[in-house]
N, C-alpha and C. Protein backbone atom coordinates (compact mmCIF):
# COMPACT_ATOMS: atom_id res chain seq x y z
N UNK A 1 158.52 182.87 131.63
CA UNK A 1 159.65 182.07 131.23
C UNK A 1 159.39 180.60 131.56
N UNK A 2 159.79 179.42 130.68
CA UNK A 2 159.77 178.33 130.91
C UNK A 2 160.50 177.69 131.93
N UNK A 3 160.22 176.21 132.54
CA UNK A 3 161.08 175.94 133.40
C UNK A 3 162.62 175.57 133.25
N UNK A 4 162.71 175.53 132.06
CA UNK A 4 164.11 175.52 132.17
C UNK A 4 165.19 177.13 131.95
N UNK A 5 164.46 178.13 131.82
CA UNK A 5 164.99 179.57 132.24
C UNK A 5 165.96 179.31 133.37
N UNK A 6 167.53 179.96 132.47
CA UNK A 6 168.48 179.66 133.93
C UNK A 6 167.95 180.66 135.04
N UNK A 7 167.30 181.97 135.27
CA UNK A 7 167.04 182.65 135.95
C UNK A 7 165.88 181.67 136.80
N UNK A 8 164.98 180.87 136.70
CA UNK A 8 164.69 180.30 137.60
C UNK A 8 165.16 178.76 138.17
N UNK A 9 165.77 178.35 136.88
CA UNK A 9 166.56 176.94 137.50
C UNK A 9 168.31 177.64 137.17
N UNK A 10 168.89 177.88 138.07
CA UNK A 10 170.03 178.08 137.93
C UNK A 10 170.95 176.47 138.25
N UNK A 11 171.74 176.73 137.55
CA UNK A 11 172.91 175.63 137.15
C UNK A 11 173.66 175.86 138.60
N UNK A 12 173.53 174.15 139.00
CA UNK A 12 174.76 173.83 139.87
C UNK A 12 175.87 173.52 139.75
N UNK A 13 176.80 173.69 140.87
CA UNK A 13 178.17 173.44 140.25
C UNK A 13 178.67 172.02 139.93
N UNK A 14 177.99 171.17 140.21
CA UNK A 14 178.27 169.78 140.16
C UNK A 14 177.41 169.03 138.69
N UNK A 15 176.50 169.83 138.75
CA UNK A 15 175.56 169.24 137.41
C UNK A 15 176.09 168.44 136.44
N UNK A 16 176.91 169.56 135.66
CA UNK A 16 178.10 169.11 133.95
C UNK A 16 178.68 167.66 134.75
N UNK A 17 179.51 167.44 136.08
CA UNK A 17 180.37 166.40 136.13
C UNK A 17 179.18 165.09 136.29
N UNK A 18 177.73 165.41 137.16
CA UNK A 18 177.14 164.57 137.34
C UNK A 18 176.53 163.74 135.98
N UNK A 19 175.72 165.00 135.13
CA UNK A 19 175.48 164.32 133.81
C UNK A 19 176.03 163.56 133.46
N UNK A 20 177.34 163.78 132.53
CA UNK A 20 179.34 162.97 132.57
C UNK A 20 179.08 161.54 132.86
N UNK A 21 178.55 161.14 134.23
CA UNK A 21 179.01 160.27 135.08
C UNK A 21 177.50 159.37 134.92
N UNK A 22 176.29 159.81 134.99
CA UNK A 22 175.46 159.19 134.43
C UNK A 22 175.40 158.50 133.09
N UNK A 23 175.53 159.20 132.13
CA UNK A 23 175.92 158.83 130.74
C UNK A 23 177.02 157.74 130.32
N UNK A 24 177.97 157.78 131.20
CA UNK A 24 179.04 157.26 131.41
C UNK A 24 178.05 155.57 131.71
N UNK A 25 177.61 155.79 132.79
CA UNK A 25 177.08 154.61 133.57
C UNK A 25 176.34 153.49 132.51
N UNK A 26 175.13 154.95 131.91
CA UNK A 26 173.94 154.44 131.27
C UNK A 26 174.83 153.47 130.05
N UNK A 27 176.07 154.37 129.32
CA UNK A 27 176.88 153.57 127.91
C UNK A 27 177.32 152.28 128.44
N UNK A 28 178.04 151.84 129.71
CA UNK A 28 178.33 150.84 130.09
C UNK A 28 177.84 149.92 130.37
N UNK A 29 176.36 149.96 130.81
CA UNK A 29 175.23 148.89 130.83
C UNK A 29 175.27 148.77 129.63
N UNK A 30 174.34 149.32 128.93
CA UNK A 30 174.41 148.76 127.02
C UNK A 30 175.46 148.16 126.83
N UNK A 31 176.71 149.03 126.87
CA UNK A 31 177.81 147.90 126.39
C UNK A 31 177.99 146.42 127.18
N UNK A 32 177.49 146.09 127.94
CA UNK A 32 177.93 144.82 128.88
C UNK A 32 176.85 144.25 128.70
N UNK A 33 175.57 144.85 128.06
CA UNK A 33 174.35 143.85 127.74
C UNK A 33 174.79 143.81 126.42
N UNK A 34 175.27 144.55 125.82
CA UNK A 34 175.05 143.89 124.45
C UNK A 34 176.64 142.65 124.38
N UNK A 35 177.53 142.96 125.38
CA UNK A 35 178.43 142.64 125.02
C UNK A 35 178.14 140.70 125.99
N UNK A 36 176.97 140.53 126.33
CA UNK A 36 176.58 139.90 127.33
C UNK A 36 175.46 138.89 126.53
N UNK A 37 175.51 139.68 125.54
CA UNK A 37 174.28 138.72 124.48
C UNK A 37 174.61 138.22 123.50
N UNK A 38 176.20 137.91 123.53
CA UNK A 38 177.05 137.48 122.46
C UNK A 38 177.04 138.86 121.21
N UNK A 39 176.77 139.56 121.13
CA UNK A 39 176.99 140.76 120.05
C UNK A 39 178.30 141.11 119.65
N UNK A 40 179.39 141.21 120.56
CA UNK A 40 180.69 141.86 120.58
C UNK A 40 181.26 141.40 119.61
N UNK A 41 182.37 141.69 119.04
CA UNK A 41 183.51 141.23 118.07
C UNK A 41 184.53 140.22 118.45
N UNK A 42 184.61 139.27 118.08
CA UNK A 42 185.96 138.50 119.03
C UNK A 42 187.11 139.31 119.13
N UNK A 43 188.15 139.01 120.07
CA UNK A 43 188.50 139.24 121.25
C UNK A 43 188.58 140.46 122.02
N UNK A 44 186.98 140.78 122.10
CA UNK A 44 186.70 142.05 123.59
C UNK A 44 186.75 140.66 124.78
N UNK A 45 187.19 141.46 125.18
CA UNK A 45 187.26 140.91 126.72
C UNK A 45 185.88 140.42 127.71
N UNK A 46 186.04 139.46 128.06
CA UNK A 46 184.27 138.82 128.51
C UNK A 46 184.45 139.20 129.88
N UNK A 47 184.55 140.46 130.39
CA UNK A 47 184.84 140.50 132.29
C UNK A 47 183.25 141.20 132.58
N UNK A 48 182.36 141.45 131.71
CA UNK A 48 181.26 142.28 132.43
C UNK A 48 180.89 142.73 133.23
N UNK A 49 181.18 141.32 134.31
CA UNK A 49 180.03 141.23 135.44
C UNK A 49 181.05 141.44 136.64
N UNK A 50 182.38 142.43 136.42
CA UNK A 50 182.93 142.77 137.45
C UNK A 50 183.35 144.32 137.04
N UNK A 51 182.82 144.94 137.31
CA UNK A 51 183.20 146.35 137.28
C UNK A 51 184.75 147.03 137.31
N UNK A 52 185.36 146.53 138.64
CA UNK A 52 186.98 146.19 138.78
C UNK A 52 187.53 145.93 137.72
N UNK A 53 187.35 144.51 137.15
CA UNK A 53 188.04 144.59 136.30
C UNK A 53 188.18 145.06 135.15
N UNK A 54 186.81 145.31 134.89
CA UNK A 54 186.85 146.15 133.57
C UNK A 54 187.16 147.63 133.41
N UNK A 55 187.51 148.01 134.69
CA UNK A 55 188.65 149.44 135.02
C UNK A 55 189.79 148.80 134.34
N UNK A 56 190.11 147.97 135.21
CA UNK A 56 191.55 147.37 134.69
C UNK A 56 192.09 147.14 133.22
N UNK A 57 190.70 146.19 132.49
CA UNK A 57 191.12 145.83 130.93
C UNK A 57 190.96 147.07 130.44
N UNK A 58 189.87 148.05 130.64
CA UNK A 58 189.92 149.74 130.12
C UNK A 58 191.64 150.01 130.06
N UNK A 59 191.79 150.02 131.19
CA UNK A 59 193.39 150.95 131.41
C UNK A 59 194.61 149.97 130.52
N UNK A 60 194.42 148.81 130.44
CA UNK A 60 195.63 148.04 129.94
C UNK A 60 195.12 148.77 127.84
N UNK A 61 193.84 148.32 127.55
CA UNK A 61 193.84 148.78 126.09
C UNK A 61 194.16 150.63 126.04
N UNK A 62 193.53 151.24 126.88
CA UNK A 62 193.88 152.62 126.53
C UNK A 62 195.62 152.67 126.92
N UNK A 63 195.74 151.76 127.45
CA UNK A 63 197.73 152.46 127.31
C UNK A 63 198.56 151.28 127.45
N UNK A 64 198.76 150.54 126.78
CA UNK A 64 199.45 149.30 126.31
C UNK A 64 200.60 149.35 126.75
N UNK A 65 201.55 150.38 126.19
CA UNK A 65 202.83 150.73 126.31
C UNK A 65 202.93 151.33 127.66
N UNK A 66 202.20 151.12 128.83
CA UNK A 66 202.57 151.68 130.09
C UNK A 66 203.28 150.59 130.45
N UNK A 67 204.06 150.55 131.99
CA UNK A 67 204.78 149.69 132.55
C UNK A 67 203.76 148.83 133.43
N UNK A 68 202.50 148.03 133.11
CA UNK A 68 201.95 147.32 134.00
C UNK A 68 202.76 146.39 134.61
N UNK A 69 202.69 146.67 135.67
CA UNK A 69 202.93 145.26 136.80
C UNK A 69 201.28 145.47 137.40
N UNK A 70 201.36 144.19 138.40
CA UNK A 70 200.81 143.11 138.66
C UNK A 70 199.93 144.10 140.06
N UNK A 71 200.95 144.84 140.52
CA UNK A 71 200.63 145.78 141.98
C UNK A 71 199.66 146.89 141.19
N UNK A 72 200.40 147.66 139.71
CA UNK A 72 199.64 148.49 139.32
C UNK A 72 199.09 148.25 138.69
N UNK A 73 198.20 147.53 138.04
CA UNK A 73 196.89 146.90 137.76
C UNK A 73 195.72 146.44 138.99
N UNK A 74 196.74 145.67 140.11
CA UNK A 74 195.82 145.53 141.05
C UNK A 74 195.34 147.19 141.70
N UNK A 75 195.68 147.98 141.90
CA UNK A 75 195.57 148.94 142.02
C UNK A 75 194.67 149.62 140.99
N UNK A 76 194.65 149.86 140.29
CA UNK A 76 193.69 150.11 139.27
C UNK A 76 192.04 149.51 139.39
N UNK A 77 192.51 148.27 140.09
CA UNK A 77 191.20 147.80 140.15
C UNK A 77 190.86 147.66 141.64
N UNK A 78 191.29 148.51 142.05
CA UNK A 78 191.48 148.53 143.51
C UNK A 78 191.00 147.87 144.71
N UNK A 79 192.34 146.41 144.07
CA UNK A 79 192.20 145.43 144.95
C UNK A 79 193.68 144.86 145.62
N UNK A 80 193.74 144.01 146.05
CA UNK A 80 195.38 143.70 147.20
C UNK A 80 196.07 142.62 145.73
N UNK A 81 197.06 142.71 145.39
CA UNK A 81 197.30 141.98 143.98
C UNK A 81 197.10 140.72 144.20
N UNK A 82 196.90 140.01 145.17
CA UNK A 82 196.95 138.25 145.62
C UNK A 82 195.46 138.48 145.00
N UNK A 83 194.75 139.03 145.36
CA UNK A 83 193.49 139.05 145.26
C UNK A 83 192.86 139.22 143.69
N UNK A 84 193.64 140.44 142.91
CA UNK A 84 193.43 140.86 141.91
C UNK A 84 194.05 139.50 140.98
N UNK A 85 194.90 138.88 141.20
CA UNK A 85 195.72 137.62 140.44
C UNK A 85 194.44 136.91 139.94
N UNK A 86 194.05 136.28 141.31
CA UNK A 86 193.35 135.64 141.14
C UNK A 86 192.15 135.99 140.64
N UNK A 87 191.49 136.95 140.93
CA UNK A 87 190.37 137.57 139.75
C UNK A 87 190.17 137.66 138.65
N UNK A 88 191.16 137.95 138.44
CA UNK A 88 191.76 138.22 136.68
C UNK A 88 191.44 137.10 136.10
N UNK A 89 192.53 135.75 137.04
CA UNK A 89 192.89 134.84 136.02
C UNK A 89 191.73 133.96 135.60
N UNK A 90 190.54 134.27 137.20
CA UNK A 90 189.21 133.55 136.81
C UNK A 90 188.60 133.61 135.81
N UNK A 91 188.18 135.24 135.97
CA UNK A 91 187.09 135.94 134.50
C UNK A 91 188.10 135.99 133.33
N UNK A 92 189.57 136.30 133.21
CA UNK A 92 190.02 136.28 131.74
C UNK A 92 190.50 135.06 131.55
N UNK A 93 190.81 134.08 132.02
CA UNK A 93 191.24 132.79 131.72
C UNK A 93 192.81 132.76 131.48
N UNK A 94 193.43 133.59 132.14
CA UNK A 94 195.02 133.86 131.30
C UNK A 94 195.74 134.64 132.78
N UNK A 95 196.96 134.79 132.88
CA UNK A 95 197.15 136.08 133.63
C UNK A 95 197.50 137.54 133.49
N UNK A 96 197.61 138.52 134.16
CA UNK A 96 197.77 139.43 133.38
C UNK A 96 198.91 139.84 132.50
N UNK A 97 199.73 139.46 133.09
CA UNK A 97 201.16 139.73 132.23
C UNK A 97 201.16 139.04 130.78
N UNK A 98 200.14 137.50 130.68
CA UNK A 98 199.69 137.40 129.73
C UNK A 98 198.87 138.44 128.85
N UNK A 99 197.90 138.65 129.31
CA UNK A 99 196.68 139.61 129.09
C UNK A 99 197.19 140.42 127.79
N UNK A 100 198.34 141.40 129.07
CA UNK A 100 198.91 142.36 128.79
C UNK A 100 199.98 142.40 126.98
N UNK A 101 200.28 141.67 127.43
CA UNK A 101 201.08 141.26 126.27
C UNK A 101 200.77 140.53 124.77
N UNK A 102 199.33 140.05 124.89
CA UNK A 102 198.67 140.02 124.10
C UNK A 102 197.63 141.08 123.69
N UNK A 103 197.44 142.01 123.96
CA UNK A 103 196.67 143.61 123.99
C UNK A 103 198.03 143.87 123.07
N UNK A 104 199.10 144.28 123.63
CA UNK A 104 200.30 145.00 123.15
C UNK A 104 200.63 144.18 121.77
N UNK A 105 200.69 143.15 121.75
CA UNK A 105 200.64 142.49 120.04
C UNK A 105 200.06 142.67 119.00
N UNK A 106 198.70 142.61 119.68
CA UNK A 106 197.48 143.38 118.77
C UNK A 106 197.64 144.58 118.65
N UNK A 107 198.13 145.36 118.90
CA UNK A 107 198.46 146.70 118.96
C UNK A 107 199.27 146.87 117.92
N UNK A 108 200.46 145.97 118.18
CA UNK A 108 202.20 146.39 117.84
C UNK A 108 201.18 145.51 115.68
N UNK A 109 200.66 144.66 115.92
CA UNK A 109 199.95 144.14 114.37
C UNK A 109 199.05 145.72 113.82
N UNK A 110 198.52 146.13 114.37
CA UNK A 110 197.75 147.75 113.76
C UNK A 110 198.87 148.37 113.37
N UNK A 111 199.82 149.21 114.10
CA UNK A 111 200.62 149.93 114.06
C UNK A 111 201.94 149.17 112.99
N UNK A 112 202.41 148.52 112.75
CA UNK A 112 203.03 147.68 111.76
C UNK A 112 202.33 147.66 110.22
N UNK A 113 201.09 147.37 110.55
CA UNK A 113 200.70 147.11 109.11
C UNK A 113 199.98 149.25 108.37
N UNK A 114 200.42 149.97 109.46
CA UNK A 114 200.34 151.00 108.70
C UNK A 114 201.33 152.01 108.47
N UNK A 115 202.24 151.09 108.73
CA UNK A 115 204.09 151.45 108.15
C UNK A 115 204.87 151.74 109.06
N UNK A 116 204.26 151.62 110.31
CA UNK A 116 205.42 152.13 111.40
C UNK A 116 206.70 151.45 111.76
N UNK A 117 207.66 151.91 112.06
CA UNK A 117 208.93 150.45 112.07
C UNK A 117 208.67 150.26 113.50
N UNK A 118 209.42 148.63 112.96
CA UNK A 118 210.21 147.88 114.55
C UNK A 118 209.95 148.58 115.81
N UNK A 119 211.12 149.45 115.85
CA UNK A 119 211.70 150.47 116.99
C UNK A 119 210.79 150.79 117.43
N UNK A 120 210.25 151.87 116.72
CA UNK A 120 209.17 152.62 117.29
C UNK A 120 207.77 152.20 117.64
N UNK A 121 207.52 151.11 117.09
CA UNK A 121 206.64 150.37 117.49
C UNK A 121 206.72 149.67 119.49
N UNK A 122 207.72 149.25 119.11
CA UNK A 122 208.06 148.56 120.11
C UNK A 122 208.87 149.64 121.19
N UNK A 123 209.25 150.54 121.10
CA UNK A 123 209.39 151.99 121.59
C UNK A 123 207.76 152.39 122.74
N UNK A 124 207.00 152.51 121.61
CA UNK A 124 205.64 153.08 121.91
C UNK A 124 204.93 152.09 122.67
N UNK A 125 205.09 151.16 122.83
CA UNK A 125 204.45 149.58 123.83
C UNK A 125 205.27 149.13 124.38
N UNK A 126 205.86 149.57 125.09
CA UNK A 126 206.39 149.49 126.47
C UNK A 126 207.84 148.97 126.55
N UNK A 127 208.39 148.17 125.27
CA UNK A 127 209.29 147.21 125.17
C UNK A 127 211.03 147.89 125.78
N UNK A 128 211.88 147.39 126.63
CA UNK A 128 213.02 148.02 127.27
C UNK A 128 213.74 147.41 125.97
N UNK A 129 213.60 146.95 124.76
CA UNK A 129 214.08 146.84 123.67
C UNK A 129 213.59 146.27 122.44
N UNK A 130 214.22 146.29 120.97
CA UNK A 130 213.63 145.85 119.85
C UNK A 130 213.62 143.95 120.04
N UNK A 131 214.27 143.29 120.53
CA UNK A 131 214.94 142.08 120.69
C UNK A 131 213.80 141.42 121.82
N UNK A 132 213.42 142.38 122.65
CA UNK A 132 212.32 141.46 123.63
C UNK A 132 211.22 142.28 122.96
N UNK A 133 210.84 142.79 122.66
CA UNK A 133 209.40 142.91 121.63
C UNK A 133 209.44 142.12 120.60
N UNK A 134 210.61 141.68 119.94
CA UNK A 134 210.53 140.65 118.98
C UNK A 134 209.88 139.57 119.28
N UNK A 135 210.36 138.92 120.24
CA UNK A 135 210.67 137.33 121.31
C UNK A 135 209.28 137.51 121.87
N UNK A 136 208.69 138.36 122.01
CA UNK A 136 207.27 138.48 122.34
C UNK A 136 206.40 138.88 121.12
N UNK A 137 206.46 139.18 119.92
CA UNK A 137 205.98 139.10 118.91
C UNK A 137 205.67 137.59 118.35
N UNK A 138 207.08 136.89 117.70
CA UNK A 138 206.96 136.17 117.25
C UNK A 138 206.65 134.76 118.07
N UNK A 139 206.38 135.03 119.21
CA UNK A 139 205.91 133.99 120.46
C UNK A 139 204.47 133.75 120.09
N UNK A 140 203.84 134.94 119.82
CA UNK A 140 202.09 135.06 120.05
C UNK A 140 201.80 134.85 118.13
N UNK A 141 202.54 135.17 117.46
CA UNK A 141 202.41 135.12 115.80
C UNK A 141 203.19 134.01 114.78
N UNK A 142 204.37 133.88 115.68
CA UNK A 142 205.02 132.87 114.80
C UNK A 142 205.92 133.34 113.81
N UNK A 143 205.71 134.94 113.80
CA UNK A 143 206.78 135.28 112.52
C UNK A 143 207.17 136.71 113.24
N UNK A 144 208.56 137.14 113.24
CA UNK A 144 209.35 138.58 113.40
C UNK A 144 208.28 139.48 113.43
N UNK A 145 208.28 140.54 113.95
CA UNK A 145 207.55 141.90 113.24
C UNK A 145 207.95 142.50 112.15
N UNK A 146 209.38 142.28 111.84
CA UNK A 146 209.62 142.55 110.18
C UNK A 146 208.91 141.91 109.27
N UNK A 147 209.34 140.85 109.75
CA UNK A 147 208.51 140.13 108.41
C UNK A 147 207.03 139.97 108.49
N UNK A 148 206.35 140.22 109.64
CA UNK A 148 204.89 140.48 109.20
C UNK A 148 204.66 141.88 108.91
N UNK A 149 205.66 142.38 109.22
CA UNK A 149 204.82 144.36 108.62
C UNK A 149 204.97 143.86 107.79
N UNK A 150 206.20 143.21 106.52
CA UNK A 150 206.07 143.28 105.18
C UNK A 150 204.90 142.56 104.68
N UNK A 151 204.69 141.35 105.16
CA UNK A 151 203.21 140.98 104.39
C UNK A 151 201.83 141.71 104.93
N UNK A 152 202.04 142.35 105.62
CA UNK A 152 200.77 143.55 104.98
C UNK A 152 201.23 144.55 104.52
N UNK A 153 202.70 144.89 104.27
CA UNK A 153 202.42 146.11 103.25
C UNK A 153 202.27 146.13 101.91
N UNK A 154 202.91 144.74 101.90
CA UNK A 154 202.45 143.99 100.35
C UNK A 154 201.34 143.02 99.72
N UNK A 155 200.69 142.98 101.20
CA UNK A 155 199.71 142.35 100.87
C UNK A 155 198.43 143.59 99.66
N UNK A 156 197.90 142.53 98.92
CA UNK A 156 197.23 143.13 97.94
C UNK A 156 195.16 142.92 98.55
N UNK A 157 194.55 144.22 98.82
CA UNK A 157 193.33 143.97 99.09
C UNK A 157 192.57 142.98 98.38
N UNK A 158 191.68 142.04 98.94
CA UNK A 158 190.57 141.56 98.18
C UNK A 158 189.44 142.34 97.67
């Protein structure tokens, strides 16, 4: 039998999570070199060269509509929030509550222009109402979320 016969290399119990976690590692170098050599798309986030925070911008794009504060983000990046403030505001140039709320725009612009309403939009990203998701819409865009879902649903492809 060859060496990889489970009867002579038997499988550890940690193996599957270790692989996982290598792979994991190996994708994130590539991504931070390529994203490090100017390659990326405008606006990915330029934090590379801090691991922390790029837990952090991970967790704010995978869940927009969570309740970030300032403690649970610093936490995330598991640092004391005086500390994390100031980290942030170095490598992203903004703060987070900014950050945050510009992630969630870009978001609430996808989800709009593929018919979803107001409410539920602003439901699903965190908003404690339609009226302050507005006021934070049209802050970062300049126009309602009504009236920009309608010009992309009527907008005509090139």
């Amino acid at each position: 039998m060859g060496p990889t016969d489970s009867t002579t290399c038997p499988s550890r119990q940690g193996d599957p999570v270790i692989c996982r976690m290598m792979a994991q590692t190996v994708l994130l170098s590539v991504i931070r070199a390529w994203a490090a050599n100017g390659c990326a798309p405008a606006g990915w986030p330029s934090v590379s060269n801090d691991p922390f925070l790029d837990r952090v911008v991970e967790a704010i794009h995978e869940q927009p509509g969570r309740d970030w504060t300032v403690e649970r983000l610093a936490s995330v990046g598991a640092m004391s929030r005086s500390v994390f403030a100031e980290r942030f505001r170095s490598a992203i140039g903004r703060s987070p509550a900014d950050y945050v709320t510009e992630v969630r725009v870009d978001a609430a612009k996808r989800m709009l222009s593929e018919g979803r309403s107001v409410s539920e939009t602003s439901r699903e990203l965190g908003y404690a109402s339609d009226e302050g998701f507005s006021r934070a819409f049209r802050r970062r865009t300049g126009m309602a979320p009504s009236v920009w879902r309608a010009t992309q649903l009527t907008a005509v492809p090139a």
